[in-house]
Protein backbone atom coordinates (compact mmCIF):
# COMPACT_ATOMS: atom_id res chain seq x y z
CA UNK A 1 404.18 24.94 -55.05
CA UNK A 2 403.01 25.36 -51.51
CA UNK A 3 405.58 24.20 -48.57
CA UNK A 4 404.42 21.23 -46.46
CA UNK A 5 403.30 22.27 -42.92
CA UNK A 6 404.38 20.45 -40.67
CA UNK A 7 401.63 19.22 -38.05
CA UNK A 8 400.62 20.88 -35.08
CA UNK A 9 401.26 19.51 -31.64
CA UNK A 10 400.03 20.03 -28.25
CA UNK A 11 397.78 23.38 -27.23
CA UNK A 12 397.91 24.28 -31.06
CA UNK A 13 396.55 21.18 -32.27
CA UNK A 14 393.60 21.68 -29.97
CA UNK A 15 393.03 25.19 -30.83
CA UNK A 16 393.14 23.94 -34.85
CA UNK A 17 390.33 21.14 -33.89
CA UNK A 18 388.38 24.42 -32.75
CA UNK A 19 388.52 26.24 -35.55
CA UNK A 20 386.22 25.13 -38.53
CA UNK A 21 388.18 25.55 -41.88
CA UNK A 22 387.30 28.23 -44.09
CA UNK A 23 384.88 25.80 -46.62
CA UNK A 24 382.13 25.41 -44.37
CA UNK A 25 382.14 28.54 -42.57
CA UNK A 26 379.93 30.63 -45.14
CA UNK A 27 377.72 28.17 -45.47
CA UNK A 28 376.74 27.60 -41.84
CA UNK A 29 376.23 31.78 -41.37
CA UNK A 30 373.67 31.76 -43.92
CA UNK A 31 371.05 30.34 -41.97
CA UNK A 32 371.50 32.99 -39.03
CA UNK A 33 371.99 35.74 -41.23
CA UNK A 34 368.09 34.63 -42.66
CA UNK A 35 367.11 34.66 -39.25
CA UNK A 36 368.44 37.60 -38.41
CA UNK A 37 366.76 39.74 -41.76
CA UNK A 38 363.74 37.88 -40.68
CA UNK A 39 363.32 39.05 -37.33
CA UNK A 40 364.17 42.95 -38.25
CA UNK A 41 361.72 42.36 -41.48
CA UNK A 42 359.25 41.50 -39.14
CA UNK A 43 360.00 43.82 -36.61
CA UNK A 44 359.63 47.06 -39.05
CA UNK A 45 356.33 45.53 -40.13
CA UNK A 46 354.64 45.06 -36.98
CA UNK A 47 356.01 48.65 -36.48
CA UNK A 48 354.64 50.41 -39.14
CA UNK A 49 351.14 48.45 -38.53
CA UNK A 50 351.06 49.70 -35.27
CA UNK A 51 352.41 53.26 -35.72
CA UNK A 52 348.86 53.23 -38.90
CA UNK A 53 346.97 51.82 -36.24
CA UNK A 54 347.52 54.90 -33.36
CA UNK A 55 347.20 57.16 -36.80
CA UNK A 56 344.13 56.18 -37.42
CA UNK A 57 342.93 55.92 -33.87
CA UNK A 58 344.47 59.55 -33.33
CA UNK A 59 342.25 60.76 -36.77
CA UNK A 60 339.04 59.14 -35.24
CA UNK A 61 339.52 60.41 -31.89
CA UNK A 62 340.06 64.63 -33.32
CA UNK A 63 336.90 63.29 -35.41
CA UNK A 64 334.83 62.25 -32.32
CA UNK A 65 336.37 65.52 -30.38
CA UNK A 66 335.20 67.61 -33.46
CA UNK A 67 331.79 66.57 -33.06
CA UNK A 68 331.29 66.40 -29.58
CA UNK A 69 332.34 70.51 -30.20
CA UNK A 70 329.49 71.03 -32.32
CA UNK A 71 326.83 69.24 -30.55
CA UNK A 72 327.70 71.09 -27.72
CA UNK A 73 327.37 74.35 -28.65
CA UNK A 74 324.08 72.84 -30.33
CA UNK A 75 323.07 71.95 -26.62
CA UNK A 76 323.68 75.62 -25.59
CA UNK A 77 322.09 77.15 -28.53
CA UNK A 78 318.94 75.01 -27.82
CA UNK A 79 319.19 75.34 -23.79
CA UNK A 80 319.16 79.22 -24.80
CA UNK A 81 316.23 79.14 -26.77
CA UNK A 82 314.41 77.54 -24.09
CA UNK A 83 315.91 79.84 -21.25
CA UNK A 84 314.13 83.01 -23.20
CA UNK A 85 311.12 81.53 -23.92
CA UNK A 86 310.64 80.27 -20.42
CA UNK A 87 310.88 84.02 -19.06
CA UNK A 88 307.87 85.30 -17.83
CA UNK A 89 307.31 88.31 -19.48
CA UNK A 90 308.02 85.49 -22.89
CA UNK A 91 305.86 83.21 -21.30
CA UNK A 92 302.51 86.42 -20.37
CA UNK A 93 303.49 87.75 -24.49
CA UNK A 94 302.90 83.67 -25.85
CA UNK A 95 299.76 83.41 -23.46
CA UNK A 96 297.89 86.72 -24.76
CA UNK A 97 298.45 85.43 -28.31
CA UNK A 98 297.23 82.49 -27.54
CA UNK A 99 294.09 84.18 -26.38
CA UNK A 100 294.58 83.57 -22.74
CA UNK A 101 293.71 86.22 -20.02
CA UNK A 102 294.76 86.26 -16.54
CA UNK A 103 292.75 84.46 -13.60
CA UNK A 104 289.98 85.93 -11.34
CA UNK A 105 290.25 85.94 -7.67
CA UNK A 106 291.02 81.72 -6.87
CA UNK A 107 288.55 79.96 -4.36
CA UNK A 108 289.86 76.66 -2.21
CA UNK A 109 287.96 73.35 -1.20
CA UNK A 110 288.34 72.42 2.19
CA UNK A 111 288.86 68.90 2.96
CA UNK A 112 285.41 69.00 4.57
CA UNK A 113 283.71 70.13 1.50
CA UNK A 114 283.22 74.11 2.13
CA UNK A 115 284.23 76.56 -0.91
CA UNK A 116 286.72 79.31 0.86
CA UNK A 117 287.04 82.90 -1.09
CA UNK A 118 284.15 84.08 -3.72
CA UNK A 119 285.68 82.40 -7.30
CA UNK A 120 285.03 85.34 -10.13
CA UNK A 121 285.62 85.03 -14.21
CA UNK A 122 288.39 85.68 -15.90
CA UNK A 123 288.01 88.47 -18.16
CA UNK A 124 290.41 90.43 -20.46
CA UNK A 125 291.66 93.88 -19.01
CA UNK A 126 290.34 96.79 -20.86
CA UNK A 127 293.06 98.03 -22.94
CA UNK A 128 295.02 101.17 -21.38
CA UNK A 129 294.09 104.13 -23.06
CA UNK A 130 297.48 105.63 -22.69
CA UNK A 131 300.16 105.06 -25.42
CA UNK A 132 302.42 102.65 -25.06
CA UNK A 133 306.22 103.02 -24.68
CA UNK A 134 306.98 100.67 -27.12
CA UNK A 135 307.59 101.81 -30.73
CA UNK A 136 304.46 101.40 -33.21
CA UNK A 137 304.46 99.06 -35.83
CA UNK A 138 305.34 101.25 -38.61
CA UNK A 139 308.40 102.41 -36.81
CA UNK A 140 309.65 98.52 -36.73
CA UNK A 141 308.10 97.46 -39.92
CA UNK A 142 310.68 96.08 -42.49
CA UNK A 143 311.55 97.95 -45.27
CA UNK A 144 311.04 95.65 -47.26
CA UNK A 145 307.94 93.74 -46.31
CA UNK A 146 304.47 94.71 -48.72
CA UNK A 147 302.54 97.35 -47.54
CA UNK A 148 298.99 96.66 -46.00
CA UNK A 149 296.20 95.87 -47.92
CA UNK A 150 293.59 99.26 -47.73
CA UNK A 151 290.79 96.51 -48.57
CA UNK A 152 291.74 94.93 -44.97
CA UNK A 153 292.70 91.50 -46.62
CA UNK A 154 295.26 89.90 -45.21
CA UNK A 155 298.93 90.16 -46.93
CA UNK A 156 300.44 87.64 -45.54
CA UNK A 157 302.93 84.96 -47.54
CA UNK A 158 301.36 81.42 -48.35
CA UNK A 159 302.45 79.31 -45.03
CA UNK A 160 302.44 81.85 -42.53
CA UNK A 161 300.23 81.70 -39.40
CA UNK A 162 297.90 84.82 -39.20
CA UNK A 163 298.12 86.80 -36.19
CA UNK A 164 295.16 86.49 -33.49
CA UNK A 165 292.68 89.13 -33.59
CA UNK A 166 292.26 91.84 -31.22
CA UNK A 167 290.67 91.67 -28.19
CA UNK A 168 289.43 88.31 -25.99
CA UNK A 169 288.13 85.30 -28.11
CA UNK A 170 284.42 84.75 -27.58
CA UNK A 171 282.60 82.79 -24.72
CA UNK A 172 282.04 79.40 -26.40
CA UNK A 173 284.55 79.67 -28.99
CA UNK A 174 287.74 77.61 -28.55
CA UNK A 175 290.50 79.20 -28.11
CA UNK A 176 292.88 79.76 -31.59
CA UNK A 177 294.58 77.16 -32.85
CA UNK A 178 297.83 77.19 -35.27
CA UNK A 179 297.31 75.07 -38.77
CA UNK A 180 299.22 72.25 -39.24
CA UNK A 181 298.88 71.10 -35.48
């Protein structure tokens, strides 16, 4: 059996009016505690969205960075090509193939009409009797490339663009053209 207490008076009694008993007590934490699990849920979600959202960003950007690599060095590859073929001895070598020869002495108009200088053709130069420096063809022939036909027919593999003839193209013939173009 439990003694009787005997009733509070004064500053006690109001502190006891302060105090909830211990019945309730659980029962009102629960809703905080629920709000308090919410928030952190929600929290560690919106966390872990944003940390796959900078992960992806981040895989997409060394993507982009990757690429930008290779198209560069595309760039210089190509802005080499076009630096050596623009060189002028490039540039004389693609013109005699072509068939062209270099100009005669130029003449000018005058704004009043009169020629000025004695225009001449353009002919071929003879070719130099002396040997060249460079190396013959059968010193820089590959290996492994077919030997010449003795008949004089051409050996060349289907698709590949015959090499001009010798020498400056006739008068009234047009100059050479490449097939496919």
């Amino acid at each position: 059996m439990s003694k009787p207490t005997a009733p509070l008076k004064g500053r006690a009694a109001r502190l006891a009016r302060l105090m909830p008993s211990t019945g309730p007590s659980t029962a009102a934490r629960t809703p905080f505690v629920l709000l308090v699990v919410l928030l952190l849920g929600g929290g560690l979600i919106t966390l872990l969205l944003l940390n796959s959202a900078l992960n992806e960003g981040s895989f997409r950007l060394s993507e982009l960075k990757r690429e930008t690599t290779e198209l560069t060095d595309e760039q210089q590859a190509l802005q080499r090509d076009v630096d050596g073929r623009s060189q002028p001895d490039a540039l004389e070598r693609r013109a005699r193939e072509l068939g062209m020869v270099p100009g005669g002495s130029p003449a000018f108009l005058g704004p009043d009409g009169t020629v000025r200088g004695k225009p001449t053709r353009a002919t071929a130069p003879p070719p130099s009797p002396s040997p060249s420096p460079t190396p013959t063809a059968d010193a820089t022939a590959d290996p492994d490339a077919p030997a010449p036909d003795p008949s004089g027919a051409s050996a060349a593999p289907s698709g590949s663009v015959p090499a001009p003839a010798a020498g400056p193209p006739a008068r009234n013939s047009p100059p050479p053209t490449s097939p496919g173009r």
